[in-house]
Protein backbone atom coordinates (compact mmCIF):
# COMPACT_ATOMS: atom_id res chain seq x y z
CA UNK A 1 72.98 78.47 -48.12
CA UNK A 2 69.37 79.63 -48.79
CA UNK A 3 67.87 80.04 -45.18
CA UNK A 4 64.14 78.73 -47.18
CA UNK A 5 66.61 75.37 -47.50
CA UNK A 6 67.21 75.23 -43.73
CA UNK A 7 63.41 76.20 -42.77
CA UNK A 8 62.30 73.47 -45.50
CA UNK A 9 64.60 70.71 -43.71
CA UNK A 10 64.54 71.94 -40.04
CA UNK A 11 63.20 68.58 -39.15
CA UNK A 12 65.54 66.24 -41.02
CA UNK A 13 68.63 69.07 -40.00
CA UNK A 14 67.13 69.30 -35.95
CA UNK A 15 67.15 64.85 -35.94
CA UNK A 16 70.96 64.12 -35.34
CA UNK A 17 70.10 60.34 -33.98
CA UNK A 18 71.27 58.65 -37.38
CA UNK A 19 74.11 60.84 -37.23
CA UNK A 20 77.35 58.14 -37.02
CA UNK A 21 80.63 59.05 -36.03
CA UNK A 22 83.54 58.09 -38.69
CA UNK A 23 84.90 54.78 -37.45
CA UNK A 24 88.29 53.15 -38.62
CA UNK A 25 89.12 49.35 -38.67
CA UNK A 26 92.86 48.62 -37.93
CA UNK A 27 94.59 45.03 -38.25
CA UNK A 28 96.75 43.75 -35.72
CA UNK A 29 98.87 41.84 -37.11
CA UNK A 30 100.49 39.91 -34.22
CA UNK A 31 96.73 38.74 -33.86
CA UNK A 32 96.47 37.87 -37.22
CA UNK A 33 99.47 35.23 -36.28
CA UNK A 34 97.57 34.17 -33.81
CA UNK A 35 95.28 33.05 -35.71
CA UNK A 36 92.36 35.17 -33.77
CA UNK A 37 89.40 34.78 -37.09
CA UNK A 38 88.48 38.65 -36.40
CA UNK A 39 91.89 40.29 -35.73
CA UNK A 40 90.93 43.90 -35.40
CA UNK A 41 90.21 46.79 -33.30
CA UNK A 42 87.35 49.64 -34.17
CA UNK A 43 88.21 53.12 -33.20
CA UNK A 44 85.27 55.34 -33.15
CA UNK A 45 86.17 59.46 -33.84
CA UNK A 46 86.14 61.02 -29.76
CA UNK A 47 83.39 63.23 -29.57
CA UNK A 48 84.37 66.87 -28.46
CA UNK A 49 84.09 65.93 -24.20
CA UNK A 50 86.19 63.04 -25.45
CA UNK A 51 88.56 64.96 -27.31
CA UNK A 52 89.05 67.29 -23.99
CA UNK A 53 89.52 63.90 -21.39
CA UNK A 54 92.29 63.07 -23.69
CA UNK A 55 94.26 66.13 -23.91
CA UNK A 56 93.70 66.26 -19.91
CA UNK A 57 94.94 62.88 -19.53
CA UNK A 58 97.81 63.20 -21.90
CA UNK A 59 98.48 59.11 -22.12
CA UNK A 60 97.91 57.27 -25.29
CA UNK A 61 96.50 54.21 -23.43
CA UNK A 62 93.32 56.43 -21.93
CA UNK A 63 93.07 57.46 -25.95
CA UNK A 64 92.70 54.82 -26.81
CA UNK A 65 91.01 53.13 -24.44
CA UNK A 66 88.01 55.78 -25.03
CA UNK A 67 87.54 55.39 -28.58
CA UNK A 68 88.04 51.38 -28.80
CA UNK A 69 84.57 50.07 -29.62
CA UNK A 70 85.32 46.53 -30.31
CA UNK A 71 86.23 44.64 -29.01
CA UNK A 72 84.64 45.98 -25.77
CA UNK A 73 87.33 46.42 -23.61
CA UNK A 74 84.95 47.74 -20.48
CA UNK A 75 83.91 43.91 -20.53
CA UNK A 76 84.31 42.60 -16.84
CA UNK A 77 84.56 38.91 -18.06
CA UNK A 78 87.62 39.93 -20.48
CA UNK A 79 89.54 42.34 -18.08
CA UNK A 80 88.94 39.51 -15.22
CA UNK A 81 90.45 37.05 -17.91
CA UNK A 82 93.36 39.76 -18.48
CA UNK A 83 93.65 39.95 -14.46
CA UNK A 84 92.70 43.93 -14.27
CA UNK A 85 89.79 45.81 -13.56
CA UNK A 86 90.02 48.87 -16.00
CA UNK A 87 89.98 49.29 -19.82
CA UNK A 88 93.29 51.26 -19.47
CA UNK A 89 94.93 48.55 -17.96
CA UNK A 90 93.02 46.25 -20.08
CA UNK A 91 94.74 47.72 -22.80
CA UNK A 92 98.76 47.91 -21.85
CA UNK A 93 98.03 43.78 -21.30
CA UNK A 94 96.49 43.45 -25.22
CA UNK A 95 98.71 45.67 -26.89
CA UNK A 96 102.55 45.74 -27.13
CA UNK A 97 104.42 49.36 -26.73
CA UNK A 98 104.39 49.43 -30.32
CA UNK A 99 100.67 48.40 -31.15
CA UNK A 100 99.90 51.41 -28.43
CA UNK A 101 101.92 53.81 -30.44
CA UNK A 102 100.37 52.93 -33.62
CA UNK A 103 97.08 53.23 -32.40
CA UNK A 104 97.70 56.22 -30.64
CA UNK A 105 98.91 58.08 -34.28
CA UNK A 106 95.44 56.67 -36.22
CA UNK A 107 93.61 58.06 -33.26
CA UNK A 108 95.28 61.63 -33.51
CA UNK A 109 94.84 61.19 -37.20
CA UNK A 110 91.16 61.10 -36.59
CA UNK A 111 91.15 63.82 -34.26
CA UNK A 112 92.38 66.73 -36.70
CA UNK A 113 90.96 64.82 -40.07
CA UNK A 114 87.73 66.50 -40.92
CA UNK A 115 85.11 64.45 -42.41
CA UNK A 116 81.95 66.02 -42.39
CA UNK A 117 82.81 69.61 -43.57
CA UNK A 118 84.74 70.63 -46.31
CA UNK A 119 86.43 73.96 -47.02
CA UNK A 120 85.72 74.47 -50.97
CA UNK A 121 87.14 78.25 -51.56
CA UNK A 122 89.39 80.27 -49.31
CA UNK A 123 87.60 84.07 -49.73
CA UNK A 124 89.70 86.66 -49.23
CA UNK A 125 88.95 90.00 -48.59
């Protein structure tokens, strides 16, 4: 990388606000049978302070209960509807064990995957 390249786009590199975090869409499929018209959850790649809560809290619900983006599970209305008052509770009353495990092995699958930088050539010396 040509260090004229990085003075010429120091603005553009510097901006990181249209930056987005690699998102994945996953089916439920008990709320498919349901009959629920959008039945999904959005999991949004933890950022690295995320990444650290979750190894500290070493639970799959608080996993995934940080990286859910939709539906909103920090919703009062829904987690009054649900009868809790947290999104990790929120959670172990939407999902079954088994939805919770699933989700919990796409989330560590976005944890280690790496999108945004690629190794192209091992160099060794």
């Amino acid at each position: 990388m040509k260090i004229e390249a990085l003075m010429h786009n120091a603005e553009k590199i510097k901006n990181r606000d249209n930056i987005k975090r690699t998102q994945k869409k996953v089916l439920i499929k008990r709320f498919l049978e349901f009959g629920i018209e959008e039945p999904y959850v959005i999991f949004e790649k933890p950022t690295t302070a995320q990444v650290l809560a979750i190894q500290e809290h070493k639970k799959d619900v608080y996993a995934i209960s940080q990286c859910m983006i939709m539906p909103d599970i920090n919703n009062v209305e829904l987690q009054k509807t649900f009868g809790v008052n947290n999104a990790e509770a929120l959670v172990k009353k939407l999902f079954t064990e088994e939805e919770i495990q699933d989700m919990s092995s796409i989330l560590g699958e976005m944890m280690i995957s790496r999108n945004k930088a690629q190794v192209i050539d091992d160099i060794k010396n």
